[in-house]
PDB file of N, CA and C in Angstrom:
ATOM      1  N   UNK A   1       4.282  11.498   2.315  1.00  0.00           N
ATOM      2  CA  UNK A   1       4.454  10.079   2.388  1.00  0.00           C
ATOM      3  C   UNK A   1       3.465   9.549   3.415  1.00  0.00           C
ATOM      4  N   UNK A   2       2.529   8.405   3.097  1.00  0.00           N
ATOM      5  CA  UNK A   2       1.990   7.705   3.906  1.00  0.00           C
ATOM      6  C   UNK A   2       1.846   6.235   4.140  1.00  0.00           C
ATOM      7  N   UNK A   3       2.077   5.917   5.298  1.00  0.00           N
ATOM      8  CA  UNK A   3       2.655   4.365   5.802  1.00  0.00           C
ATOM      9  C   UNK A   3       1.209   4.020   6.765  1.00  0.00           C
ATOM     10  N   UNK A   4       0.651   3.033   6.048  1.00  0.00           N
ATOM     11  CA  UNK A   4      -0.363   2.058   6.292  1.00  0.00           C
ATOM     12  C   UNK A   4       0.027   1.121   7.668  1.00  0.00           C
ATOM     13  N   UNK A   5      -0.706   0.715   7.955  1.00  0.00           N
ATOM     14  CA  UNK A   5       0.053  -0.801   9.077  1.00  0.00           C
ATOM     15  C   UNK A   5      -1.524  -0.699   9.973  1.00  0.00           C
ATOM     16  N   UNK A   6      -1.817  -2.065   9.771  1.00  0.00           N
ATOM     17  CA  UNK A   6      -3.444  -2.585  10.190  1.00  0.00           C
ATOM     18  C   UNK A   6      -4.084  -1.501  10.619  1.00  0.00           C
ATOM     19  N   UNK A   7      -4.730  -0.950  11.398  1.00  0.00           N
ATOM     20  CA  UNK A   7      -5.894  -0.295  11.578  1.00  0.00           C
ATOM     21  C   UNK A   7      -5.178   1.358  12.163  1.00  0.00           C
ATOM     22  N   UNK A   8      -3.924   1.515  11.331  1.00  0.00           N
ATOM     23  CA  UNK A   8      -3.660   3.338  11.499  1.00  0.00           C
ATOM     24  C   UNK A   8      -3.034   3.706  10.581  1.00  0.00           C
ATOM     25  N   UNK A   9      -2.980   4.730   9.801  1.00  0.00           N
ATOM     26  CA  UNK A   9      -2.302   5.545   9.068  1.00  0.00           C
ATOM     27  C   UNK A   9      -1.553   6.402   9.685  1.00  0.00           C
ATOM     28  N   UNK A  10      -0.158   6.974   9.114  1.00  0.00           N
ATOM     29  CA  UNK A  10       0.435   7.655   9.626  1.00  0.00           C
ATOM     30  C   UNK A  10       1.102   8.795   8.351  1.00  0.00           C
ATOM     31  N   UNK A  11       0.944  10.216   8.036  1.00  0.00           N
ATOM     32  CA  UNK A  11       1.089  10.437   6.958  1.00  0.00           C
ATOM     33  C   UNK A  11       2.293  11.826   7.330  1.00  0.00           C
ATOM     34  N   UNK A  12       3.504  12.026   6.523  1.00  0.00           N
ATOM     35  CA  UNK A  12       4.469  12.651   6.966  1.00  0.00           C
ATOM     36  C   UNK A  12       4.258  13.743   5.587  1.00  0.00           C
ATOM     37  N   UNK A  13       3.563  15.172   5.676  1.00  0.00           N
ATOM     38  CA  UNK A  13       3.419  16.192   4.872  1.00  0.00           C
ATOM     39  C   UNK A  13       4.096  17.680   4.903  1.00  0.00           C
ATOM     40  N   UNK A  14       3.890  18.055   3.771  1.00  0.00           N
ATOM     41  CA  UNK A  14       4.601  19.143   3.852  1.00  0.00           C
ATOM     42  C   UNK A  14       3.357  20.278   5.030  1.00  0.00           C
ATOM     43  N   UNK A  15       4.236  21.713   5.059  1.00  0.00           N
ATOM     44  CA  UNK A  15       3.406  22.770   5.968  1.00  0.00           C
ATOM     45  C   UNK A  15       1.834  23.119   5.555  1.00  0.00           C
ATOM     46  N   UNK A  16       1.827  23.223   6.158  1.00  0.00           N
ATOM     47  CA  UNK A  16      -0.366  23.716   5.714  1.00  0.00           C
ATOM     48  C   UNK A  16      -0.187  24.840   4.686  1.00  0.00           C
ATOM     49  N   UNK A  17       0.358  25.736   4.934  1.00  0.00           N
ATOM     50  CA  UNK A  17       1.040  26.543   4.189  1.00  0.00           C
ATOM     51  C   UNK A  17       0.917  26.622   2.839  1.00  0.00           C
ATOM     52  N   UNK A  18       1.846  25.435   2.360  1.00  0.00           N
ATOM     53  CA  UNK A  18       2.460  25.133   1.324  1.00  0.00           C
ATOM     54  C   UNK A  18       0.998  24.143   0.303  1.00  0.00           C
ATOM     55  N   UNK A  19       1.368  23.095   0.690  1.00  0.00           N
ATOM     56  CA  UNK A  19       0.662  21.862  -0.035  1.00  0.00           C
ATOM     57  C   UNK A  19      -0.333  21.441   0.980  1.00  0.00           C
ATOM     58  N   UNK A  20       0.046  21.508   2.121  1.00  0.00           N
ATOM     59  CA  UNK A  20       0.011  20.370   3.197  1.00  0.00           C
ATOM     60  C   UNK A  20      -1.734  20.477   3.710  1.00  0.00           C
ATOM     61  N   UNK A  21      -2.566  21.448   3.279  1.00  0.00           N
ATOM     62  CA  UNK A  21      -3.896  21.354   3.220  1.00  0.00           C
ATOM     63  C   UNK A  21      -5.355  20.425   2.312  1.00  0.00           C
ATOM     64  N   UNK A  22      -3.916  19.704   1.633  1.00  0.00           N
ATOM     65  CA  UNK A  22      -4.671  19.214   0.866  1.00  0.00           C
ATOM     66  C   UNK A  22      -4.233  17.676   0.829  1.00  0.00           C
ATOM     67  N   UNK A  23      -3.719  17.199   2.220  1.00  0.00           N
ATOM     68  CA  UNK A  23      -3.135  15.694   2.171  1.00  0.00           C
ATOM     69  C   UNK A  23      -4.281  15.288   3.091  1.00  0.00           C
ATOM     70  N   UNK A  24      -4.150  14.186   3.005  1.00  0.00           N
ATOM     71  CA  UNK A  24      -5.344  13.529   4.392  1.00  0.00           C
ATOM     72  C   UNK A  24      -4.668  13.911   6.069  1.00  0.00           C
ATOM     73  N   UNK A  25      -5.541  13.694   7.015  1.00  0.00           N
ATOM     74  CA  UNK A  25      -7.094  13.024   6.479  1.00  0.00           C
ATOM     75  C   UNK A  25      -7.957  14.497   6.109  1.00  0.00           C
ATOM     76  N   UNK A  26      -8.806  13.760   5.334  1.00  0.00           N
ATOM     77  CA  UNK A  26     -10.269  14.865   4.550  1.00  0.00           C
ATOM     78  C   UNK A  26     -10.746  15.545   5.270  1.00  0.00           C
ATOM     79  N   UNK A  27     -10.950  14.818   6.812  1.00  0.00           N
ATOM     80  CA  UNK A  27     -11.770  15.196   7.514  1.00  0.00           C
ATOM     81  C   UNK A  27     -13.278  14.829   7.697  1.00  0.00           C
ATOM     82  N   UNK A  28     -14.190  14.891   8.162  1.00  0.00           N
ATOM     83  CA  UNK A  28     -15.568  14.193   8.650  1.00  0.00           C
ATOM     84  C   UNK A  28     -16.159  14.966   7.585  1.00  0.00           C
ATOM     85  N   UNK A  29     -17.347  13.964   7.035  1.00  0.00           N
ATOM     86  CA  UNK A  29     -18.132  15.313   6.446  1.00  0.00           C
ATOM     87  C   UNK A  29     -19.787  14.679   7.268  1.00  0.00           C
ATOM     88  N   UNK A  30     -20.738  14.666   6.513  1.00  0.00           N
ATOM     89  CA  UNK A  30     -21.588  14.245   7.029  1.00  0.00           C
ATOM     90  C   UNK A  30     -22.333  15.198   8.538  1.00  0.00           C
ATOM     91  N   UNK A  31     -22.600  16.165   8.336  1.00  0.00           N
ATOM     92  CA  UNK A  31     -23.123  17.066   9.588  1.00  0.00           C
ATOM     93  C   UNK A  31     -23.716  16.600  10.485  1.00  0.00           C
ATOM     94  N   UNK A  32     -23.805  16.155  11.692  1.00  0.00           N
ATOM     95  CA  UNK A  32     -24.700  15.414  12.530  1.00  0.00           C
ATOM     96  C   UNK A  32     -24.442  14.505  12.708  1.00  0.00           C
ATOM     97  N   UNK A  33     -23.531  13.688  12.143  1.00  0.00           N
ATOM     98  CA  UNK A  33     -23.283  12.619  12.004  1.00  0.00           C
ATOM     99  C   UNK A  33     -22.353  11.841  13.189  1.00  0.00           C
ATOM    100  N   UNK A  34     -21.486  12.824  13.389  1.00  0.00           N
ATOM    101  CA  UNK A  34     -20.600  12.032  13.712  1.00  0.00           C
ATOM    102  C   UNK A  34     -20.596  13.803  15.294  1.00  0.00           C
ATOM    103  N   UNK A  35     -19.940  13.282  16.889  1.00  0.00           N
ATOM    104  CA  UNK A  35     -19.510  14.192  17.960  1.00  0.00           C
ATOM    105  C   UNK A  35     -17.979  14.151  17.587  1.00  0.00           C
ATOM    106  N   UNK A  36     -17.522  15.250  17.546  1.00  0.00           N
ATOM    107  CA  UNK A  36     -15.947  15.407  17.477  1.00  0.00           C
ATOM    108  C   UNK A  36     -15.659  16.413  18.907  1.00  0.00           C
ATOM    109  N   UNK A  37     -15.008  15.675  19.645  1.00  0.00           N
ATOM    110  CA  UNK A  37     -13.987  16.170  20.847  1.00  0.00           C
ATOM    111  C   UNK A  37     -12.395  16.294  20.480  1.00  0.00           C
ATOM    112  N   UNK A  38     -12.269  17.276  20.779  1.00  0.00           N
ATOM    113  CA  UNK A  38     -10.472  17.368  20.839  1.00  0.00           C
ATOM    114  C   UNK A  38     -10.224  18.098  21.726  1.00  0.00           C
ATOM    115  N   UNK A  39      -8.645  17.674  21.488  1.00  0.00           N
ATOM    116  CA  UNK A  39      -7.864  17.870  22.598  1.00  0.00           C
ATOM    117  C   UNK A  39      -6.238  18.341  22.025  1.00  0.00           C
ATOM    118  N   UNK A  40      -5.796  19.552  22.622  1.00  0.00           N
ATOM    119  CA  UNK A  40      -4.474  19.879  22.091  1.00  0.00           C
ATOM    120  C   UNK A  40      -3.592  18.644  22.979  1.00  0.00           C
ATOM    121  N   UNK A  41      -2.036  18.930  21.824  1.00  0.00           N
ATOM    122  CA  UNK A  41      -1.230  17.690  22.071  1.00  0.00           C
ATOM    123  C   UNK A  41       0.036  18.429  21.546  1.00  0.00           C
ATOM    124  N   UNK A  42       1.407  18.530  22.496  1.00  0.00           N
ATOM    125  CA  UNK A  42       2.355  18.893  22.240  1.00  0.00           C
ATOM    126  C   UNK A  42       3.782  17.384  22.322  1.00  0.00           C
ATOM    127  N   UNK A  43       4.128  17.127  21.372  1.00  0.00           N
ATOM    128  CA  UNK A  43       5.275  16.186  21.304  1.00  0.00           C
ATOM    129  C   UNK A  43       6.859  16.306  20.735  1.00  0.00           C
ATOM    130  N   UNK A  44       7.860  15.723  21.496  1.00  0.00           N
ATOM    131  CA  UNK A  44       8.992  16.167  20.817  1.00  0.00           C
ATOM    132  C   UNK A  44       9.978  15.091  20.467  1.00  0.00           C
ATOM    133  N   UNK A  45       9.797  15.880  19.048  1.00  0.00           N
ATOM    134  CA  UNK A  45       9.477  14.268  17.686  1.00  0.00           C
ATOM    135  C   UNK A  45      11.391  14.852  17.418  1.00  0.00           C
ATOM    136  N   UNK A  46      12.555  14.162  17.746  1.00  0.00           N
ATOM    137  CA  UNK A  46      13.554  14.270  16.677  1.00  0.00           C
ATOM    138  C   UNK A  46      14.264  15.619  17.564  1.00  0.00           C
ATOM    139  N   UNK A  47      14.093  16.087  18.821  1.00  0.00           N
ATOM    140  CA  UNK A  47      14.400  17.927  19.396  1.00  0.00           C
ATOM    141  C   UNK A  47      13.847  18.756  18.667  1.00  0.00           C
ATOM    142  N   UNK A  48      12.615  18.475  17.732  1.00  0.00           N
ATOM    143  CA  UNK A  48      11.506  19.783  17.227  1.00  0.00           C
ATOM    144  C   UNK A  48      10.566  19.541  18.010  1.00  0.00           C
ATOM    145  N   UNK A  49       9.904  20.472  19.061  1.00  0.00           N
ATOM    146  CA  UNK A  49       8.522  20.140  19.197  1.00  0.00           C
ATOM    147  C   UNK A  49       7.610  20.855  18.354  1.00  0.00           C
ATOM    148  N   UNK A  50       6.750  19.428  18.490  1.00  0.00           N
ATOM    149  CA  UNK A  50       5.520  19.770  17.550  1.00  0.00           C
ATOM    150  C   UNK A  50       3.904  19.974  18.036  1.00  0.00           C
ATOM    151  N   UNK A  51       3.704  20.497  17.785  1.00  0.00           N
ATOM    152  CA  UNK A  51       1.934  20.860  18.266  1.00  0.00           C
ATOM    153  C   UNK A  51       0.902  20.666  17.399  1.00  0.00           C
ATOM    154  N   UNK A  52      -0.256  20.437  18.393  1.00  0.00           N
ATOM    155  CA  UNK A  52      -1.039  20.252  16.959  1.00  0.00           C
ATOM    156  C   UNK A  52      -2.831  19.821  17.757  1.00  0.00           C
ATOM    157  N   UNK A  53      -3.600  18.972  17.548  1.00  0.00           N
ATOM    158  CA  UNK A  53      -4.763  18.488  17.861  1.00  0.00           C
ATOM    159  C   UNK A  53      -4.977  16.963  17.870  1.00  0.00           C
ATOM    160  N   UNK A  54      -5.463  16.490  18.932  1.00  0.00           N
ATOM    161  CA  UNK A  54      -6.063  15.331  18.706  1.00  0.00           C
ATOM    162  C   UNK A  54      -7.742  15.512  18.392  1.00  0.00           C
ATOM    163  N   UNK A  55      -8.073  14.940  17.600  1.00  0.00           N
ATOM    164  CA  UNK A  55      -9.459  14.566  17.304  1.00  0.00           C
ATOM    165  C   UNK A  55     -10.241  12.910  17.671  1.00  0.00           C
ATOM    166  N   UNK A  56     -11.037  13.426  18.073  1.00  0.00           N
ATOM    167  CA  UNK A  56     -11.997  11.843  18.732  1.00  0.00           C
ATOM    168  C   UNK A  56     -13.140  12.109  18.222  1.00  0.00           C
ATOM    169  N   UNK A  57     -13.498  10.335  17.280  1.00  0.00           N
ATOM    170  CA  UNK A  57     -15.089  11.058  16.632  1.00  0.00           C
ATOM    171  C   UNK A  57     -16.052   9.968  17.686  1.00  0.00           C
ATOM    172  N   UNK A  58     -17.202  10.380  17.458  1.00  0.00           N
ATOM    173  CA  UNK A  58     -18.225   9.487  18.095  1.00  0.00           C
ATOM    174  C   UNK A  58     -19.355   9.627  17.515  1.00  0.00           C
ATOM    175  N   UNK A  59     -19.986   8.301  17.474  1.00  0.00           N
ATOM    176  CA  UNK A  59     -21.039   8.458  16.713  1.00  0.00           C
ATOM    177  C   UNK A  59     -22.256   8.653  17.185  1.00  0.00           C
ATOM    178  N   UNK A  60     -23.242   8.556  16.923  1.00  0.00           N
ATOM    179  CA  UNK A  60     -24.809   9.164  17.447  1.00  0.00           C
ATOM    180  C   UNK A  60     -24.933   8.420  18.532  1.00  0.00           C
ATOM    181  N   UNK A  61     -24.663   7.248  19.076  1.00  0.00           N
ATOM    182  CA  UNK A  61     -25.103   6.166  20.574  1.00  0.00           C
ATOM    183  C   UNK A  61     -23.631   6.751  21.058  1.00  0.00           C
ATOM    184  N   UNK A  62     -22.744   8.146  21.578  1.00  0.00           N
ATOM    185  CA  UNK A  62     -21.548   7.695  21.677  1.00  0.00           C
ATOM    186  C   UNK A  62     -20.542   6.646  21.513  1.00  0.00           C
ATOM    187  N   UNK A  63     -20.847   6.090  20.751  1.00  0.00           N
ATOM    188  CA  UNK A  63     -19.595   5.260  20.032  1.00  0.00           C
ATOM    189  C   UNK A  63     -18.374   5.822  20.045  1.00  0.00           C
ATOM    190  N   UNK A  64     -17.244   5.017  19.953  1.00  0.00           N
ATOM    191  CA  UNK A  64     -16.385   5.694  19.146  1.00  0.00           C
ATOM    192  C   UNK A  64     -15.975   5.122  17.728  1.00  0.00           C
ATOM    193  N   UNK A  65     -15.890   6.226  16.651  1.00  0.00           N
ATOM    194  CA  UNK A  65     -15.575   5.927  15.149  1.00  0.00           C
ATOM    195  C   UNK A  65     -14.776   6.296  14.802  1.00  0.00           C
ATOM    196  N   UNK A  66     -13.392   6.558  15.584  1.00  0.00           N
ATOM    197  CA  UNK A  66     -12.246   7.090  15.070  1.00  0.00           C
ATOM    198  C   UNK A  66     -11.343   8.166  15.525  1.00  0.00           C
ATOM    199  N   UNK A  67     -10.241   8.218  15.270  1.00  0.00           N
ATOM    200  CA  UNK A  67      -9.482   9.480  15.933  1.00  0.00           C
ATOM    201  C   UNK A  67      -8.288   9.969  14.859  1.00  0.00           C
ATOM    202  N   UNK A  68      -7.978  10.772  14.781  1.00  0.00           N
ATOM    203  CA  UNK A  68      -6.471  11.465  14.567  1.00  0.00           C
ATOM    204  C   UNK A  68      -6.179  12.859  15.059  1.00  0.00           C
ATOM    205  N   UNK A  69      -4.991  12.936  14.579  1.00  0.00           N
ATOM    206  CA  UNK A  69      -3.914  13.534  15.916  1.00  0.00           C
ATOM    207  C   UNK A  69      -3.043  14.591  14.093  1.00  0.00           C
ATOM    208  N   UNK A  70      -3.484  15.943  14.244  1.00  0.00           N
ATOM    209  CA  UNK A  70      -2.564  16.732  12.901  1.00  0.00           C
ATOM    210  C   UNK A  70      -1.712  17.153  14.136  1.00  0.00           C
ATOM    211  N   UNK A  71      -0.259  17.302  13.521  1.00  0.00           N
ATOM    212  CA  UNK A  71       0.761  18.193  14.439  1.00  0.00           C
ATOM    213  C   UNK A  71       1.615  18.739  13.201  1.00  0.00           C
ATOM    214  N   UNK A  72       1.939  19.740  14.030  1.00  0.00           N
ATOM    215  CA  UNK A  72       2.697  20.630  12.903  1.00  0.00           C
ATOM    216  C   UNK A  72       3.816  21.137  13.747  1.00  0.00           C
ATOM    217  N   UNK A  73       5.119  21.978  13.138  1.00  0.00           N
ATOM    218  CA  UNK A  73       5.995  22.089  13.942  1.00  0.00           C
ATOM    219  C   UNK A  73       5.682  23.750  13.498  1.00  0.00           C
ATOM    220  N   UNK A  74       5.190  24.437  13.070  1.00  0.00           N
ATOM    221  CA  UNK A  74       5.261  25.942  12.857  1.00  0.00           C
ATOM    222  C   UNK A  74       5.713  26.259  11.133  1.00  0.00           C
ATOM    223  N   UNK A  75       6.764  25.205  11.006  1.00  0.00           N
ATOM    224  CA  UNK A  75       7.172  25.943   9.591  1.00  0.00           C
ATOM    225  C   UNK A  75       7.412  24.754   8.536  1.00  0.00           C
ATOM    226  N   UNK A  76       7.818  23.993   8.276  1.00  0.00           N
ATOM    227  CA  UNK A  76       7.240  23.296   6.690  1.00  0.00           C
ATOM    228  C   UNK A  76       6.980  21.672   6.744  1.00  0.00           C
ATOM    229  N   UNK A  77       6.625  21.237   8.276  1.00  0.00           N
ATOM    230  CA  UNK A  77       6.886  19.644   8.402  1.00  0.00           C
ATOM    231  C   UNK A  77       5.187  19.272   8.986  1.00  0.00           C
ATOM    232  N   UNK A  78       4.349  18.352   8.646  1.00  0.00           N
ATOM    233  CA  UNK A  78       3.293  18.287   9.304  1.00  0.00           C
ATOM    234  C   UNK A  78       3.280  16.893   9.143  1.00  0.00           C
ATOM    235  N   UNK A  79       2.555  16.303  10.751  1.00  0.00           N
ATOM    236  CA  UNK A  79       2.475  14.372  10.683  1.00  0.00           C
ATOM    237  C   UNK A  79       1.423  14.713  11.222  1.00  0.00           C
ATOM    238  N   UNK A  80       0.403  13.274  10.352  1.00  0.00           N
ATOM    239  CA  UNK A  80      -1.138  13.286  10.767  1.00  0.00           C
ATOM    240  C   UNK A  80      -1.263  12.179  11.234  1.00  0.00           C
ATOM    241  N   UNK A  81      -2.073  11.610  11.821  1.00  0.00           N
ATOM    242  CA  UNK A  81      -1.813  10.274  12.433  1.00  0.00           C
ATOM    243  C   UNK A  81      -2.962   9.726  12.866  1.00  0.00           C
ATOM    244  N   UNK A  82      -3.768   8.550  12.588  1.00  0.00           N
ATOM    245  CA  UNK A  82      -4.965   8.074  13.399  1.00  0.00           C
ATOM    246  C   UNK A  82      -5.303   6.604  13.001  1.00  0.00           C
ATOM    247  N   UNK A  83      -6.534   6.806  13.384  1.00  0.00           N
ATOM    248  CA  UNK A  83      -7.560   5.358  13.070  1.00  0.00           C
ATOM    249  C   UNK A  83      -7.671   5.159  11.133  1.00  0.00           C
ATOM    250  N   UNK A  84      -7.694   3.940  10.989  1.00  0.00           N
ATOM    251  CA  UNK A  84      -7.831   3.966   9.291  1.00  0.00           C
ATOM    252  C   UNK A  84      -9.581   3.834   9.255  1.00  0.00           C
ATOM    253  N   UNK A  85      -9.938   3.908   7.857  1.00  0.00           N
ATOM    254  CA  UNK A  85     -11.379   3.812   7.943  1.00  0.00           C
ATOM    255  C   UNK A  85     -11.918   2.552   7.994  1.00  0.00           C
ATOM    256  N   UNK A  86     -12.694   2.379   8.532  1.00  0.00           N
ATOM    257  CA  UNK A  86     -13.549   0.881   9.331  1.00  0.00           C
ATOM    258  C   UNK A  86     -13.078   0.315  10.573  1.00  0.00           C
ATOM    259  N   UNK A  87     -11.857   1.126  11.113  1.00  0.00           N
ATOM    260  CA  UNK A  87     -11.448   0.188  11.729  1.00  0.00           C
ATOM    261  C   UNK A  87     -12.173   0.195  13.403  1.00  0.00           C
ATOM    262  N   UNK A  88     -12.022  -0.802  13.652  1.00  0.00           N
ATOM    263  CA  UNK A  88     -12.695  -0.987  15.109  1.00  0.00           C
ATOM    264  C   UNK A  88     -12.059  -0.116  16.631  1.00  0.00           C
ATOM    265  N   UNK A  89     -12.330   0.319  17.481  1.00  0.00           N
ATOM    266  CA  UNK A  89     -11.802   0.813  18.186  1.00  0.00           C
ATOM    267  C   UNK A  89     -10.057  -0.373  19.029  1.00  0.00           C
ATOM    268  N   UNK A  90     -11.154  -1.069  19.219  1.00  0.00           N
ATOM    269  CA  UNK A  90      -9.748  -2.704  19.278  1.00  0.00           C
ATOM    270  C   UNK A  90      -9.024  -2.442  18.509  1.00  0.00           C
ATOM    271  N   UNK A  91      -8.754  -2.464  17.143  1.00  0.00           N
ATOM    272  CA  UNK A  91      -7.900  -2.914  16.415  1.00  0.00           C
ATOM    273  C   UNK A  91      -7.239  -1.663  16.259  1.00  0.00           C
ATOM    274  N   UNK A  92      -7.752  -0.280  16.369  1.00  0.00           N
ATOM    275  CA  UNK A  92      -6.654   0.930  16.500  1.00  0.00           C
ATOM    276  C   UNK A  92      -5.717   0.847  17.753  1.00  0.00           C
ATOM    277  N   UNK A  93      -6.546   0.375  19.002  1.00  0.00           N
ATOM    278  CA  UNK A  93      -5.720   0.078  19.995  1.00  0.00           C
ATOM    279  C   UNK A  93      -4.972  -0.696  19.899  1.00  0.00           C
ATOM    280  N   UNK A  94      -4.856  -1.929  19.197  1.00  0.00           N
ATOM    281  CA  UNK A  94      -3.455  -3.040  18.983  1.00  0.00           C
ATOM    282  C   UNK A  94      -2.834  -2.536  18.222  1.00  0.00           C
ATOM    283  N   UNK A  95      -2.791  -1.645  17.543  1.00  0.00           N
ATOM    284  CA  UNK A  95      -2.270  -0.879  16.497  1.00  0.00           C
ATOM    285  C   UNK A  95      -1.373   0.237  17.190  1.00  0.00           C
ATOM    286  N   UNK A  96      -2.101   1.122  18.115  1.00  0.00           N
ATOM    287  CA  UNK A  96      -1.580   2.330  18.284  1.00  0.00           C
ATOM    288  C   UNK A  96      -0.267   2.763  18.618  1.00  0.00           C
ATOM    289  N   UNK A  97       0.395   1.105  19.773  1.00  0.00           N
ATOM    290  CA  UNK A  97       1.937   1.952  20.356  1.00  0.00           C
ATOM    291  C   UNK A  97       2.536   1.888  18.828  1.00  0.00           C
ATOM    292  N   UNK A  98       2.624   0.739  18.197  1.00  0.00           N
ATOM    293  CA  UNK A  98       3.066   0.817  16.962  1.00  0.00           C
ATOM    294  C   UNK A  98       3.580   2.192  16.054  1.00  0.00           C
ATOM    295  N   UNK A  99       2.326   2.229  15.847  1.00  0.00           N
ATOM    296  CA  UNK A  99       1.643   3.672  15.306  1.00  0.00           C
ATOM    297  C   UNK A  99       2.712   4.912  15.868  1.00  0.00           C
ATOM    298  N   UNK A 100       2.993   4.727  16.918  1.00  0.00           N
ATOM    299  CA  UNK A 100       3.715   6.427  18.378  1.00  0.00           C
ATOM    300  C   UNK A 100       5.160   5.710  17.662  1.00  0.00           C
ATOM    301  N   UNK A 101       5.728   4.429  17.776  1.00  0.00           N
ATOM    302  CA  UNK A 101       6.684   4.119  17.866  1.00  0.00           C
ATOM    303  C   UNK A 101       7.490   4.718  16.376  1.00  0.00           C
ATOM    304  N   UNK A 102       6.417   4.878  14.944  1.00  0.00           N
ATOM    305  CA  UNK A 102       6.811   5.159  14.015  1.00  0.00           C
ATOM    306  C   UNK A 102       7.036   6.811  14.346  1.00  0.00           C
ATOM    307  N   UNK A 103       5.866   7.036  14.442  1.00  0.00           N
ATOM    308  CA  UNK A 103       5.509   8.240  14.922  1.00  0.00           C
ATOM    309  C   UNK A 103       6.992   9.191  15.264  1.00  0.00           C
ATOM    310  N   UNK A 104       7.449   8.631  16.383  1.00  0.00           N
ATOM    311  CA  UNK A 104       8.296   9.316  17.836  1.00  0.00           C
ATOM    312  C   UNK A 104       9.373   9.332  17.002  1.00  0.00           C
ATOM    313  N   UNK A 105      10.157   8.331  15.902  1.00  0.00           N
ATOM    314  CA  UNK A 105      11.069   7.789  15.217  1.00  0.00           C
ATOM    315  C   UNK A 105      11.500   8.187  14.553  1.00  0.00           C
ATOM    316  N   UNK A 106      10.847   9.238  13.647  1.00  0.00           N
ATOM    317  CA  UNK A 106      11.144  10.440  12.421  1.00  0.00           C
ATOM    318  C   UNK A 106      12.468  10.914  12.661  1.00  0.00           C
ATOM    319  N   UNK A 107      13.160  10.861  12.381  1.00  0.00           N
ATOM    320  CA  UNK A 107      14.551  11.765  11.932  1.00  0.00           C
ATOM    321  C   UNK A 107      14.141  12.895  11.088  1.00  0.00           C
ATOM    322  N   UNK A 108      14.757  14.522  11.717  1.00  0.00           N
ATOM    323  CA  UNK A 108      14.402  15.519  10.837  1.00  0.00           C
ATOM    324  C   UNK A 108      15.713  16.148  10.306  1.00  0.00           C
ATOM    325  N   UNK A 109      16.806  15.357  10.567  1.00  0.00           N
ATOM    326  CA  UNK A 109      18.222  15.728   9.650  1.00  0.00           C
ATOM    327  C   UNK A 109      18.560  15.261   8.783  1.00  0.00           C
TER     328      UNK A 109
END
């Protein structure tokens, strides 16, 4: 399942495992194109914690062009979470507590 809302996506998938390798996001393609920094990120969504990566892209002038965040809990639940495409670094930021608030909110019973 994935829930839109202005400049973030938030997508609730099955385990990598299973299906879950083949839901968004795609991922960057474009070689050179784009600096990707990450950063691990542990959260506890519902009394599961979940782990996973944040990703930060940047573009050739360091820009920034985007971010998401895969977390997984180990066994069949994965939430992906970031910037939508085009969107401005502003407008992910007016976006983002939003974004955590859905995020943090998940019920896993």
């Amino acid at each position: 399942m994935t829930v839109a809302y202005q400049a973030v996506f938030i997508a609730f998938v099955p385990s990598y495992d299973t299906v879950g390798k083949y839901t968004v996001p795609c991922g960057v393609t474009g070689v050179g194109d784009f600096e990707i920094r990450t950063e691990e990120v542990s959260l506890i969504i519902d009394g599961r914690q979940m782990v996973g990566t944040i990703h930060w892209q940047f573009g050739g002038e360091g820009n920034w062009r985007g971010e998401f965040t895969l977390l997984g809990d180990g066994d069949d639940l994965g939430i992906h979470y970031g910037s939508a495409n085009d969107a401005t670094h502003e407008e992910f930021l007016d976006a983002q507590e939003t974004m955590m608030q859905i995020v943090l909110s998940l019920r896993l019973d």
